[in-house]
N, C-alpha and C. Protein backbone atom coordinates (compact mmCIF):
# COMPACT_ATOMS: atom_id res chain seq x y z
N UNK A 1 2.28 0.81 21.49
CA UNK A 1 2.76 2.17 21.51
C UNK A 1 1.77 3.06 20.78
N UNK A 2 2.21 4.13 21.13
CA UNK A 2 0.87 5.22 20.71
C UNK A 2 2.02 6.17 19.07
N UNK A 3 0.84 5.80 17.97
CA UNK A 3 1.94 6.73 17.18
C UNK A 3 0.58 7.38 16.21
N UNK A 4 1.02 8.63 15.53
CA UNK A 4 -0.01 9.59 14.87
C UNK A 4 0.88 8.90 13.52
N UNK A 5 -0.25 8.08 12.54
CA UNK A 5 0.07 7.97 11.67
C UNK A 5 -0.10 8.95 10.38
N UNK A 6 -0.47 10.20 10.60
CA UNK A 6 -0.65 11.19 9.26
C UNK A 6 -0.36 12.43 9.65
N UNK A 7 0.79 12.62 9.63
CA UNK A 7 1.21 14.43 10.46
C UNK A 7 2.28 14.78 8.70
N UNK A 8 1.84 16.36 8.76
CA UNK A 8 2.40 16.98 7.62
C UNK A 8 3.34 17.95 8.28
N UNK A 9 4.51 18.39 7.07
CA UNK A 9 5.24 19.30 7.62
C UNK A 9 5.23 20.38 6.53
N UNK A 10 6.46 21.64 6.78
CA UNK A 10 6.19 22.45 5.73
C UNK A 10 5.92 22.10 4.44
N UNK A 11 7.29 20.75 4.40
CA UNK A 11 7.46 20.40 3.14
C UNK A 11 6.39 19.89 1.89
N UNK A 12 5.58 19.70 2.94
CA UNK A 12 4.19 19.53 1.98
C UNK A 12 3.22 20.67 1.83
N UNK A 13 3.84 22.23 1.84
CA UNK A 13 3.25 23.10 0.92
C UNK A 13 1.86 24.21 1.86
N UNK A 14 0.99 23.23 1.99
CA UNK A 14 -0.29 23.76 3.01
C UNK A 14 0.26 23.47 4.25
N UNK A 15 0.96 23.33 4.78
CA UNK A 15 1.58 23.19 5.97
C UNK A 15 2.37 23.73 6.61
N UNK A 16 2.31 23.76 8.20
CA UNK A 16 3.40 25.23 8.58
C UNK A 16 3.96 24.86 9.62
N UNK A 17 4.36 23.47 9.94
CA UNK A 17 4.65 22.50 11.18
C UNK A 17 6.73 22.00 10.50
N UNK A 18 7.38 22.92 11.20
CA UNK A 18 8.82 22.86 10.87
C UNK A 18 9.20 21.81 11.63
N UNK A 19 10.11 20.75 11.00
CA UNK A 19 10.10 19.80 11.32
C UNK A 19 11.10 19.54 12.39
N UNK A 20 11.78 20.73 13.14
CA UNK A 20 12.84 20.78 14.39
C UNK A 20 11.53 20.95 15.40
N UNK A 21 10.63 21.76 15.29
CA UNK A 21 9.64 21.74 16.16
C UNK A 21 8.93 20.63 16.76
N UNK A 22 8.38 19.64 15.80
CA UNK A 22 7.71 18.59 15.19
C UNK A 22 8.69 17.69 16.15
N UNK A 23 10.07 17.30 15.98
CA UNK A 23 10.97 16.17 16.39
C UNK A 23 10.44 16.64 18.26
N UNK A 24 10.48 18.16 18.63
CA UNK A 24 10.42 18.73 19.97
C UNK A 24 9.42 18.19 20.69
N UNK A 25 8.01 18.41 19.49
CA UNK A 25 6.92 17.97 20.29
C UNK A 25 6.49 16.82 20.72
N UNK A 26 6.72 16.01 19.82
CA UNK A 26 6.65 14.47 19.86
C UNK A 26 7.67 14.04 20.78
N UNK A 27 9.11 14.32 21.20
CA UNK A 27 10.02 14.26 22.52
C UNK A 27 9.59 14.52 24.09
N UNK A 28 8.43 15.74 23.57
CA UNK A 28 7.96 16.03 24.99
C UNK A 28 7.05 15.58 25.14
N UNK A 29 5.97 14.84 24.45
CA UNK A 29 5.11 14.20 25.03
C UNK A 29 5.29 12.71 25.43
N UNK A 30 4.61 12.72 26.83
CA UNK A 30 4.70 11.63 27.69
C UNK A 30 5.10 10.52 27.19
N UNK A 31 3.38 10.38 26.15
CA UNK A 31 3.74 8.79 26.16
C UNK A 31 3.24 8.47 24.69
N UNK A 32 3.25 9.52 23.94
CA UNK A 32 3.10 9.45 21.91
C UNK A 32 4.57 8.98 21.27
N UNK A 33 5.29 8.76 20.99
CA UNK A 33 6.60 8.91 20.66
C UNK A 33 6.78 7.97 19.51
N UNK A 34 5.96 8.17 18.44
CA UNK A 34 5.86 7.55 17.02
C UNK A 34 5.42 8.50 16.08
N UNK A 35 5.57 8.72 14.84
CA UNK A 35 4.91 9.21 13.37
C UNK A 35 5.03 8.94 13.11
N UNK A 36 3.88 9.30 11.83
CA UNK A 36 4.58 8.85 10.19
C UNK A 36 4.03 9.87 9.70
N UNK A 37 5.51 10.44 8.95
CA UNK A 37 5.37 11.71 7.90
C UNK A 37 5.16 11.58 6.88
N UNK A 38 3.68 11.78 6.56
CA UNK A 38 3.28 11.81 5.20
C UNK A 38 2.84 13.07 4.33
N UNK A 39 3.83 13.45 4.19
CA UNK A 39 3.71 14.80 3.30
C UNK A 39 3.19 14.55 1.91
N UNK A 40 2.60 16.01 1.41
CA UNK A 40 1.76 15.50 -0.30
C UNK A 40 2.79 15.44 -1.12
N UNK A 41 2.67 14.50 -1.20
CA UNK A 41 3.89 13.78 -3.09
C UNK A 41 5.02 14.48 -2.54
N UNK A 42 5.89 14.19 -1.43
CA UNK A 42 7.26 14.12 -0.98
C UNK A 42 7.28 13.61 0.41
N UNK A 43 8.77 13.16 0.43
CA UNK A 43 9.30 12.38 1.06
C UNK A 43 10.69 13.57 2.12
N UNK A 44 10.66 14.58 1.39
CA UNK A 44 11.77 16.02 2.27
C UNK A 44 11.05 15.77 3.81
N UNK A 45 10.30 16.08 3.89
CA UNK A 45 10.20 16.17 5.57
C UNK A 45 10.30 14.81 5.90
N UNK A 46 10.17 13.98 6.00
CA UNK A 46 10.55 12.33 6.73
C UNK A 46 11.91 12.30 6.35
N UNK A 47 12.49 12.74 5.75
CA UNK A 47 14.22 12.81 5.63
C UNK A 47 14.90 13.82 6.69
N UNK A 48 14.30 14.91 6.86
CA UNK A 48 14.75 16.07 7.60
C UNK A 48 14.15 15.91 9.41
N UNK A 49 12.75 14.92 9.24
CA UNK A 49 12.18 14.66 10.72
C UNK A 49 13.33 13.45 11.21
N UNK A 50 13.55 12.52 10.66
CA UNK A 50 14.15 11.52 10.46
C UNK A 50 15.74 12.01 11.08
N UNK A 51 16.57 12.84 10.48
CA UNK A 51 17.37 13.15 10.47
C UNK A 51 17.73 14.06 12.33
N UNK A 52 16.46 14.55 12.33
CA UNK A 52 16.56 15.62 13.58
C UNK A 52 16.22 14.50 14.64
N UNK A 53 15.45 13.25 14.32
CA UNK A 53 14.93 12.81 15.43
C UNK A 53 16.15 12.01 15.92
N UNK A 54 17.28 11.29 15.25
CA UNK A 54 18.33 10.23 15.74
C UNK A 54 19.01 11.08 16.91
N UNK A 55 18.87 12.11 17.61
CA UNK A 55 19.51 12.56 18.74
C UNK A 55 18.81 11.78 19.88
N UNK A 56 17.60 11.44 19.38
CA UNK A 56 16.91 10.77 20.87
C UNK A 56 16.52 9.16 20.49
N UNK A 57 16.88 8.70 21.39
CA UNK A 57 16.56 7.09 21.35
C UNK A 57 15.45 6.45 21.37
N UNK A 58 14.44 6.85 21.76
CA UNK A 58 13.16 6.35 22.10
C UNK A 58 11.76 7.05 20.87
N UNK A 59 12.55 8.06 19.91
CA UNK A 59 11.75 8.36 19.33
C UNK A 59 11.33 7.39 17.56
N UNK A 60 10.47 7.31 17.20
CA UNK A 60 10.08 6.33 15.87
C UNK A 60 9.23 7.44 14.89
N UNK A 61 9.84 7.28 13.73
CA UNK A 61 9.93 8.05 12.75
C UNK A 61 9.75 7.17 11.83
N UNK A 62 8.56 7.14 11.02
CA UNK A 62 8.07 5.93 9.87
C UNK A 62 7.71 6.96 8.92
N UNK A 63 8.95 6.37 7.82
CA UNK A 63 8.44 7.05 5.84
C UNK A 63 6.92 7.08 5.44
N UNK A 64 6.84 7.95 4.92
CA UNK A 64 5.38 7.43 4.19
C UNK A 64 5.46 8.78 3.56
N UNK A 65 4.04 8.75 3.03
CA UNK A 65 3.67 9.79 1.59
C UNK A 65 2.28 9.77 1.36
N UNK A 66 1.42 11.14 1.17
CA UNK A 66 0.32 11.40 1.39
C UNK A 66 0.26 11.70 -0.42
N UNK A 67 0.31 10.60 -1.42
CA UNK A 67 -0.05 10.65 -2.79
C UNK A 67 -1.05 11.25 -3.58
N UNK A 68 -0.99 12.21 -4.60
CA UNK A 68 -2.38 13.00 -4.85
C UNK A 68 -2.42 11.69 -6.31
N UNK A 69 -3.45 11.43 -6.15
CA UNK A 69 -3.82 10.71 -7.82
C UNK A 69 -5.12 11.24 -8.06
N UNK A 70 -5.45 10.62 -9.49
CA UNK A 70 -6.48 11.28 -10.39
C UNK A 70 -7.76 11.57 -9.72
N UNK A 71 -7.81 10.41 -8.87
CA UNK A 71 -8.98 9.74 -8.10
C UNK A 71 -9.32 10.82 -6.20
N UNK A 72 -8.00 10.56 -5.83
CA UNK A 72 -7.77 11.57 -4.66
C UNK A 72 -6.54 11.22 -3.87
N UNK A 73 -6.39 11.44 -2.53
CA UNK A 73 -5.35 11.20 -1.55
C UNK A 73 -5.15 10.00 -1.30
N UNK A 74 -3.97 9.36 -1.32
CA UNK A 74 -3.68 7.98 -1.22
C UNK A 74 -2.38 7.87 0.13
N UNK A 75 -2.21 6.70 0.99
CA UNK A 75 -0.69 6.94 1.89
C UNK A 75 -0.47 6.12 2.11
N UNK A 76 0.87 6.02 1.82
CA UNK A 76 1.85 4.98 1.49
C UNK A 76 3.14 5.16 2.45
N UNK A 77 3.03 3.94 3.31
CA UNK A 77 3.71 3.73 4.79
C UNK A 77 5.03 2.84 4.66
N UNK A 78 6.09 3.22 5.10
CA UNK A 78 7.50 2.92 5.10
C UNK A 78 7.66 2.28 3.67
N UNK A 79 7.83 3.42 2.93
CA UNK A 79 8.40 3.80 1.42
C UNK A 79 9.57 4.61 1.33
N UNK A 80 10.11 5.04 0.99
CA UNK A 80 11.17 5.88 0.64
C UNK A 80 11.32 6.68 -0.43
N UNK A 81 10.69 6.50 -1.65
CA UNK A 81 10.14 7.07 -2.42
C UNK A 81 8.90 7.60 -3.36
N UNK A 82 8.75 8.36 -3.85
CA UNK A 82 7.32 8.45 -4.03
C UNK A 82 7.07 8.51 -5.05
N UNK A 83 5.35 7.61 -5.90
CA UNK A 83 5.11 7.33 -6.93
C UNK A 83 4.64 8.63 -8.13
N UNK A 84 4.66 8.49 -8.76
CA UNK A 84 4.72 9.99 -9.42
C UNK A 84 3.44 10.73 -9.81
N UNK A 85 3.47 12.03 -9.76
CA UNK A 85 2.28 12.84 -9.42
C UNK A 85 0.89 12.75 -10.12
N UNK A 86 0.02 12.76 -9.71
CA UNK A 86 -1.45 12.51 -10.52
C UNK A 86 -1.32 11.20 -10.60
N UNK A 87 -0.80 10.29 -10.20
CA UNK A 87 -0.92 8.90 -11.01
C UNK A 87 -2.43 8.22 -10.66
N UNK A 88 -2.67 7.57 -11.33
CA UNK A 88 -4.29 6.43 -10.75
C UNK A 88 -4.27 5.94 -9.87
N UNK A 89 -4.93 5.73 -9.14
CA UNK A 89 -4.76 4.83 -8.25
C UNK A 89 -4.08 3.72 -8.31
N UNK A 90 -4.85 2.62 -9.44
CA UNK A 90 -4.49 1.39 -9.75
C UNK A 90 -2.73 1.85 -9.73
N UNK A 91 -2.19 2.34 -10.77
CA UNK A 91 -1.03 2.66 -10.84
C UNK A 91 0.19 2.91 -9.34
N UNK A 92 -0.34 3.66 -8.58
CA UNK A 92 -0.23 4.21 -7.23
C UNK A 92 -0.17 2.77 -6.28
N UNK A 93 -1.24 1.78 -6.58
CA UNK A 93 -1.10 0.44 -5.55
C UNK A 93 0.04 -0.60 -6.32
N UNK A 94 -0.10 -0.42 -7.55
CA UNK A 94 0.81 -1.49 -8.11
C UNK A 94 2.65 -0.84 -7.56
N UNK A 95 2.71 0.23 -7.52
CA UNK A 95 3.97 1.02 -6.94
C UNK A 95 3.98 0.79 -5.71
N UNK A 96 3.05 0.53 -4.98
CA UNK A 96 3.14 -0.08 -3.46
C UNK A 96 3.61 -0.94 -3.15
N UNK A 97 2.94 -2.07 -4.24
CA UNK A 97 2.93 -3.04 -3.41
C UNK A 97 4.39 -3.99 -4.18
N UNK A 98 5.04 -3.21 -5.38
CA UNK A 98 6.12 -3.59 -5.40
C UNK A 98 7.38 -3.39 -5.08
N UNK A 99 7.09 -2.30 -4.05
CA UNK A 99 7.98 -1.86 -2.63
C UNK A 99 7.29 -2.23 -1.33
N UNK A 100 6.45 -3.23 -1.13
CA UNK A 100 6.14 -3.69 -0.20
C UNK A 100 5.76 -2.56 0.98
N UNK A 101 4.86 -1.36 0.49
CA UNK A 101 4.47 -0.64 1.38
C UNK A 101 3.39 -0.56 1.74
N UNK A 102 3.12 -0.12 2.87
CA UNK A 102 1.45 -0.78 3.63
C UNK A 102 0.92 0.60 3.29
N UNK A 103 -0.61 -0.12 2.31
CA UNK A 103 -1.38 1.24 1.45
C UNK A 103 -2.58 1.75 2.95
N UNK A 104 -2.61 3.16 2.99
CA UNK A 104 -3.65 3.21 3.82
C UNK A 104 -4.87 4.22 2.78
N UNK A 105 -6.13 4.20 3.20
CA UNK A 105 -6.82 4.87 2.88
C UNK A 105 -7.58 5.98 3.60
N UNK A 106 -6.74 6.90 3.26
CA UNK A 106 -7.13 8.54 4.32
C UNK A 106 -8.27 9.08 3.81
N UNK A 107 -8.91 9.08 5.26
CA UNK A 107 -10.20 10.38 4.58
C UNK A 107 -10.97 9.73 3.70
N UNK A 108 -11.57 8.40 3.21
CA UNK A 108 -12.28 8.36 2.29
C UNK A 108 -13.12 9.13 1.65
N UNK A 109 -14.06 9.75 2.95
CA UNK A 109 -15.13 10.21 2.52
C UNK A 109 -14.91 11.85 2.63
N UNK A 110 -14.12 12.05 2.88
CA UNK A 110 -13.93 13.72 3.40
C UNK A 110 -13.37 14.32 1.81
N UNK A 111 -13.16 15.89 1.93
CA UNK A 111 -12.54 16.54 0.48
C UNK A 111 -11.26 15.62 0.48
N UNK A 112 -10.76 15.42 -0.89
CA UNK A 112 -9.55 14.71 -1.55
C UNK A 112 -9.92 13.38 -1.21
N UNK A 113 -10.78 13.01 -0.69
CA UNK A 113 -10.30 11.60 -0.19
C UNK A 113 -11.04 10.36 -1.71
N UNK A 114 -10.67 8.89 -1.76
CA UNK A 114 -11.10 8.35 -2.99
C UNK A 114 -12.64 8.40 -3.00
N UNK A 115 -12.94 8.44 -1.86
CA UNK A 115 -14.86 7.82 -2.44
C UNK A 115 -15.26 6.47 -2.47
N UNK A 116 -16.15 6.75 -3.57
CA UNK A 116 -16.27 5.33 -3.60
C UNK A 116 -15.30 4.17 -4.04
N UNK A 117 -14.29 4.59 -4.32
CA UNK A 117 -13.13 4.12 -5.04
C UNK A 117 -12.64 3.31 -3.96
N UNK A 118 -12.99 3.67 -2.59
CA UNK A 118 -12.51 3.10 -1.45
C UNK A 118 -12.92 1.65 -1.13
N UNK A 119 -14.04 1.20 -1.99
CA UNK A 119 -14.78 0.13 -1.60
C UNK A 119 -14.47 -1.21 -2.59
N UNK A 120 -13.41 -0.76 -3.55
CA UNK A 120 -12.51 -1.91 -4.16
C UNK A 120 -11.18 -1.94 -4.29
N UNK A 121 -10.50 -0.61 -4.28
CA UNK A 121 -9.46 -0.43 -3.89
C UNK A 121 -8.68 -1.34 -3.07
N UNK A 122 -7.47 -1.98 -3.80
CA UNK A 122 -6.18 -2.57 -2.86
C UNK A 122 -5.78 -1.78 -1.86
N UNK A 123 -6.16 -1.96 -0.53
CA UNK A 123 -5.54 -1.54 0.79
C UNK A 123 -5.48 -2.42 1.74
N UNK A 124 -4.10 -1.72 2.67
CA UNK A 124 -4.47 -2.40 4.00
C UNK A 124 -4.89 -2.12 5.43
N UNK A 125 -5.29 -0.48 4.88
CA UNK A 125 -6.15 -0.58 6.26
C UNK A 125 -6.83 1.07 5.91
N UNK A 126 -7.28 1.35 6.87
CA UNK A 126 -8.46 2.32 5.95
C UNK A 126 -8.23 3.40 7.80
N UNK A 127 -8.20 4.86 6.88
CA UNK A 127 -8.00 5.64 8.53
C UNK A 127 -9.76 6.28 8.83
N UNK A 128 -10.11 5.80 9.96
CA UNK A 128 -11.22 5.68 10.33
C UNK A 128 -11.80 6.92 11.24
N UNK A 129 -10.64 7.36 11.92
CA UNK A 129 -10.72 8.43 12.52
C UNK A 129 -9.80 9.84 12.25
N UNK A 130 -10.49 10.53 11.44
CA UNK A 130 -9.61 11.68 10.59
C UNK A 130 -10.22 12.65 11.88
N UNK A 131 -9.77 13.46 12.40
CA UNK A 131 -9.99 14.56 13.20
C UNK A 131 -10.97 16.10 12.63
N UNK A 132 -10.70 16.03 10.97
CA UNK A 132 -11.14 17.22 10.46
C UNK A 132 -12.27 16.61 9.38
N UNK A 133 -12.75 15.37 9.39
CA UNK A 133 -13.79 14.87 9.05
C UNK A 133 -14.92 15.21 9.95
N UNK A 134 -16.13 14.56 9.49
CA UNK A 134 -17.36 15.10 9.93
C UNK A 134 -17.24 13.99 10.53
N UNK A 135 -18.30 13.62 11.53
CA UNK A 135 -18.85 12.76 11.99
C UNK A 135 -19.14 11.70 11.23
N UNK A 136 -19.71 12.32 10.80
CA UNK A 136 -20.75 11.17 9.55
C UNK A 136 -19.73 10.85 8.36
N UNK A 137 -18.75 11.36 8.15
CA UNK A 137 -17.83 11.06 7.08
C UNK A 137 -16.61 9.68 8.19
N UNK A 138 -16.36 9.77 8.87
CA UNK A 138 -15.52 9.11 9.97
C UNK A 138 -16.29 7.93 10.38
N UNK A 139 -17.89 8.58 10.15
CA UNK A 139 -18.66 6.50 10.21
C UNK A 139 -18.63 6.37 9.31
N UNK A 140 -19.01 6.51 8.09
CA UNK A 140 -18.83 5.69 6.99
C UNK A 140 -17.07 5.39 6.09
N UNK A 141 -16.38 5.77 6.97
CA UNK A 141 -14.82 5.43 6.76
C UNK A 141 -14.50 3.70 7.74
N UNK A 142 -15.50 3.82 9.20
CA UNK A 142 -15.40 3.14 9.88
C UNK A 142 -16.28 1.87 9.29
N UNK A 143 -17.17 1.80 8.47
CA UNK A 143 -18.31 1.19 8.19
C UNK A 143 -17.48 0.28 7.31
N UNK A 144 -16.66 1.44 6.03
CA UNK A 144 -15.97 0.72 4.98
C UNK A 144 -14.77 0.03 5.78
N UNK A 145 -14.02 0.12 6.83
CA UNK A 145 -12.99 -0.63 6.74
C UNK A 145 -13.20 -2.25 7.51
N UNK A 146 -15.08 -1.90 8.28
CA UNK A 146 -15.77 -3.10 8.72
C UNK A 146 -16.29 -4.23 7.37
N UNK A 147 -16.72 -3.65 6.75
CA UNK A 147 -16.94 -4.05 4.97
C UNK A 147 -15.98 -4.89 4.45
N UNK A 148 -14.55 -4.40 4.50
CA UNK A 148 -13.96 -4.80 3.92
C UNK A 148 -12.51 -5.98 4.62
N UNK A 149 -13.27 -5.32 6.04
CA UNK A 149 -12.37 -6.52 6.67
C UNK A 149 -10.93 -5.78 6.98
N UNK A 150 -10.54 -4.52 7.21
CA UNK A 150 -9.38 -3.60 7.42
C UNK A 150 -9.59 -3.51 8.48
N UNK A 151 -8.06 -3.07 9.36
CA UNK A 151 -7.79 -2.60 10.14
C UNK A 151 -7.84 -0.99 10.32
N UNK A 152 -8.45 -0.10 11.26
CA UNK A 152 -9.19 0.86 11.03
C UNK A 152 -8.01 1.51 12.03
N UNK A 153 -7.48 2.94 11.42
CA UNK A 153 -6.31 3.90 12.24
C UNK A 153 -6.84 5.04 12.09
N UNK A 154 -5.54 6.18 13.20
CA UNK A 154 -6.00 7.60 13.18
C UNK A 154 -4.88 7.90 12.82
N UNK A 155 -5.06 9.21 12.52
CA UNK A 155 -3.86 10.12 12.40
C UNK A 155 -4.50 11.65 12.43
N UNK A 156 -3.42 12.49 12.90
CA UNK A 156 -3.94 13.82 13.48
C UNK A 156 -4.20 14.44 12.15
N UNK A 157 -3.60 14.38 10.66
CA UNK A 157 -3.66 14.99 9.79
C UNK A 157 -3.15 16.55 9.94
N UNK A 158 -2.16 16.75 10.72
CA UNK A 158 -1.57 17.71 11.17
C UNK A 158 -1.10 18.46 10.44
N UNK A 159 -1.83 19.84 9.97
CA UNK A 159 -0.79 21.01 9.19
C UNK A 159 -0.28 22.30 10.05
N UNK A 160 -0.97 21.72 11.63
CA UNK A 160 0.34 22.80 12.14
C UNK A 160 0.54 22.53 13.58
N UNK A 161 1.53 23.19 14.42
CA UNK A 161 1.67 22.30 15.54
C UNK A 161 0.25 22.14 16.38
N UNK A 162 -0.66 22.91 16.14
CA UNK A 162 -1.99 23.00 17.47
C UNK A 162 -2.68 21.83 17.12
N UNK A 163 -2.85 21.18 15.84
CA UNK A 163 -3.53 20.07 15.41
C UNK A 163 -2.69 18.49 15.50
N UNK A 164 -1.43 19.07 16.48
CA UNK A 164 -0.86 17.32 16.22
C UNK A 164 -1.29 16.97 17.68
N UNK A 165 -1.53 15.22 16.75
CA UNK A 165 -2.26 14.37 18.25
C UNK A 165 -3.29 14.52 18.79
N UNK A 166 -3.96 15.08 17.59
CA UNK A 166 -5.51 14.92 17.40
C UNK A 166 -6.36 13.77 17.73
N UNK A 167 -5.55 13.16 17.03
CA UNK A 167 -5.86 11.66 16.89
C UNK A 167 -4.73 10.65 16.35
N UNK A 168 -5.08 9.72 17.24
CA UNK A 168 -3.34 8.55 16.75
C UNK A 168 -3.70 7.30 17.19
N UNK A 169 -2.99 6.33 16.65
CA UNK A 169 -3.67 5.43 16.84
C UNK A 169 -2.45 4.21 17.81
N UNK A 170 -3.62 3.25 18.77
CA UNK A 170 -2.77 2.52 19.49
C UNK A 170 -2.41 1.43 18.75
N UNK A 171 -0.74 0.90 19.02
CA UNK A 171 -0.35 -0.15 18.20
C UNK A 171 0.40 -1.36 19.18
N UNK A 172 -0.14 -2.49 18.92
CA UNK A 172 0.55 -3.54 19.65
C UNK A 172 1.47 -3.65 18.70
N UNK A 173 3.07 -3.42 19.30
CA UNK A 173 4.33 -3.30 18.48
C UNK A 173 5.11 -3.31 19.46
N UNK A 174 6.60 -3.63 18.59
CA UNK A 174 7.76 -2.92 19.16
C UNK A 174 8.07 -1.63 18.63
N UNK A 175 9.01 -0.83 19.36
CA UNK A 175 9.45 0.55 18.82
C UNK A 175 9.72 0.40 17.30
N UNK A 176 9.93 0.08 16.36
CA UNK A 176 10.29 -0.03 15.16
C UNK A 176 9.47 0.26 14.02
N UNK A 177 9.83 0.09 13.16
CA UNK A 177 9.46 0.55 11.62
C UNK A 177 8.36 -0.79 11.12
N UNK A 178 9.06 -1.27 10.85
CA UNK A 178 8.46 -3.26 10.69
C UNK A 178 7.45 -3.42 11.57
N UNK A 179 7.98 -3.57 12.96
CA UNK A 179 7.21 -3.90 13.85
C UNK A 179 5.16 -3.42 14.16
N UNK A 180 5.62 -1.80 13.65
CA UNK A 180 4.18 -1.38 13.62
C UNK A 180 3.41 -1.40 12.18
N UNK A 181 4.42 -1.71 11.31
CA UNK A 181 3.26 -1.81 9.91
C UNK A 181 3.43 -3.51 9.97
N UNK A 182 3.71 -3.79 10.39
CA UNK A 182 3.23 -5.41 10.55
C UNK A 182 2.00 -5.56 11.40
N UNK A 183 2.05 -5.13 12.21
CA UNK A 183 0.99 -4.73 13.46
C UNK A 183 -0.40 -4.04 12.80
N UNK A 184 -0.04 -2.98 11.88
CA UNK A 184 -1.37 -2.44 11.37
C UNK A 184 -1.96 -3.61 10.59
N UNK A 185 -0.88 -3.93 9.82
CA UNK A 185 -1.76 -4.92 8.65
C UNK A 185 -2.13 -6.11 9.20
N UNK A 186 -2.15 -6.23 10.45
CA UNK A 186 -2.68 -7.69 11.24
C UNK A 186 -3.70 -7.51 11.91
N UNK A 187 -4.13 -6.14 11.99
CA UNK A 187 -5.42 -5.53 12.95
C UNK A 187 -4.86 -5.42 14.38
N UNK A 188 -3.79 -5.12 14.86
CA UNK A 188 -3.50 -4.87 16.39
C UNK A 188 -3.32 -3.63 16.39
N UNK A 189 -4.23 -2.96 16.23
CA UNK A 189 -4.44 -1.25 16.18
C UNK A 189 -5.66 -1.30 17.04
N UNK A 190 -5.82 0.04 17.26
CA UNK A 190 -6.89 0.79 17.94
C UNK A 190 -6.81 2.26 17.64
N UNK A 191 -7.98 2.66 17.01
CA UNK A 191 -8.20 4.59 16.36
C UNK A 191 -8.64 5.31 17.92
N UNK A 192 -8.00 6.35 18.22
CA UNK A 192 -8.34 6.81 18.92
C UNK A 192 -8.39 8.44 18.50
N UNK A 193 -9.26 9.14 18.92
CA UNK A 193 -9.34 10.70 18.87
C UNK A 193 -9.05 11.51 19.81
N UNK A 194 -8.84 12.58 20.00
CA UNK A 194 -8.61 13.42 21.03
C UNK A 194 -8.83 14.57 21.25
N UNK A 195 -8.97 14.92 19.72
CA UNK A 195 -9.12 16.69 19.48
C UNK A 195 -8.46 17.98 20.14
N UNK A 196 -7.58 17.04 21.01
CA UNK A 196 -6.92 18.11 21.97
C UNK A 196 -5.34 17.60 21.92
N UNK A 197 -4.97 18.35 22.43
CA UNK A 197 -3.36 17.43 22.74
C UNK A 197 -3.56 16.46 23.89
N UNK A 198 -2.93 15.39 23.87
CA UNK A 198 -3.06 13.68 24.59
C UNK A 198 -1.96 14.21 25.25
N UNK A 199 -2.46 14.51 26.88
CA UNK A 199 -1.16 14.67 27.84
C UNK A 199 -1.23 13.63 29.09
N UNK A 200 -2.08 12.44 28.59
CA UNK A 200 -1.82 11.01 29.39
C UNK A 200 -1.55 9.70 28.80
């Protein structure tokens, strides 16, 4: 299945993507019908997307959280709550991984993203294709998650509706929650880009 693992909503502040809209767009397209809402240091919009999306059956709605720490942007996939603000990294993975949530690493190389921090950092999969990265920042995201032996994803990084499904990534899964972060952390992904809206 095709799902945009990094779309923001109001609730995360720089963002202007209301999340009744958001449930609309992702309904009407063909054949996308997955997220994961990772808003900065909250969890309100994946409660409120979440909430709007149970009218339709076929749609998948995965928790997560776009974490600011000392270091930079961190995201943390089917969590429910979120680790607390500025924290370290180190701090930030040990909160992961004792809620058993699959750590991704956004944007390494782009503004906010960790850096070099990316190249020892506990993760499990590294997003390779950011849409508002450079070129050259998106190979060496791709380079590090070859390095390190990760499974490499997209996500549209969406702060408003014209930028969702930018980029998303393909997942050998079932419709479910489990099903696709089991899937990421096994490497049955594929990053794909689009820069446009995906209307096949």
């Amino acid at each position: 299945m095709r799902v945009d693992l990094h779309v923001h909503t109001t609730f995360s502040g720089d963002a202007t993507i209301n999340p009744k809209l958001l449930v609309d767009a992702l309904y009407a397209h063909p054949s996308l019908k997955g997220v994961a809402i990772t808003d900065h240091d909250t969890l309100e919009g994946f409660f409120q997307v979440r909430k709007l999306a149970t009218v339709y059956q076929d749609l998948l709605v995965i928790p997560g959280v776009e974490a600011t720490t000392r270091e930079g942007h961190f995201i943390l996939l089917g969590i429910e709550e979120k680790p607390p603000y500025m924290s370290t990294l180190e701090s930030v993975v040990d909160f992961a991984m004792e809620r058993a949530a699959l750590i991704v690493i956004p944007h390494p190389y782009r503004v906010h993203g960790i850096g070099d921090a990316a190249e020892k950092t506990r993760a499990d999969a590294v997003e390779i294709m950011n849409p508002w990265a450079t070129p050259r920042e998106n190979k060496l995201a791709e380079e590090l998650a070859k390095a390190r032996n990760l499974p490499g994803v997209a996500g549209s990084d969406a702060h408003n509706l014209s930028q969702l499904w930018a980029a998303y990534t393909e997942v050998d899964a079932q419709p479910d929650v489990d099903s696709v972060l089991n899937a990421v952390k096994n490497g049955q992904v594929k990053a794909v880009s689009t820069r446009h809206y995906l209307n096949v």
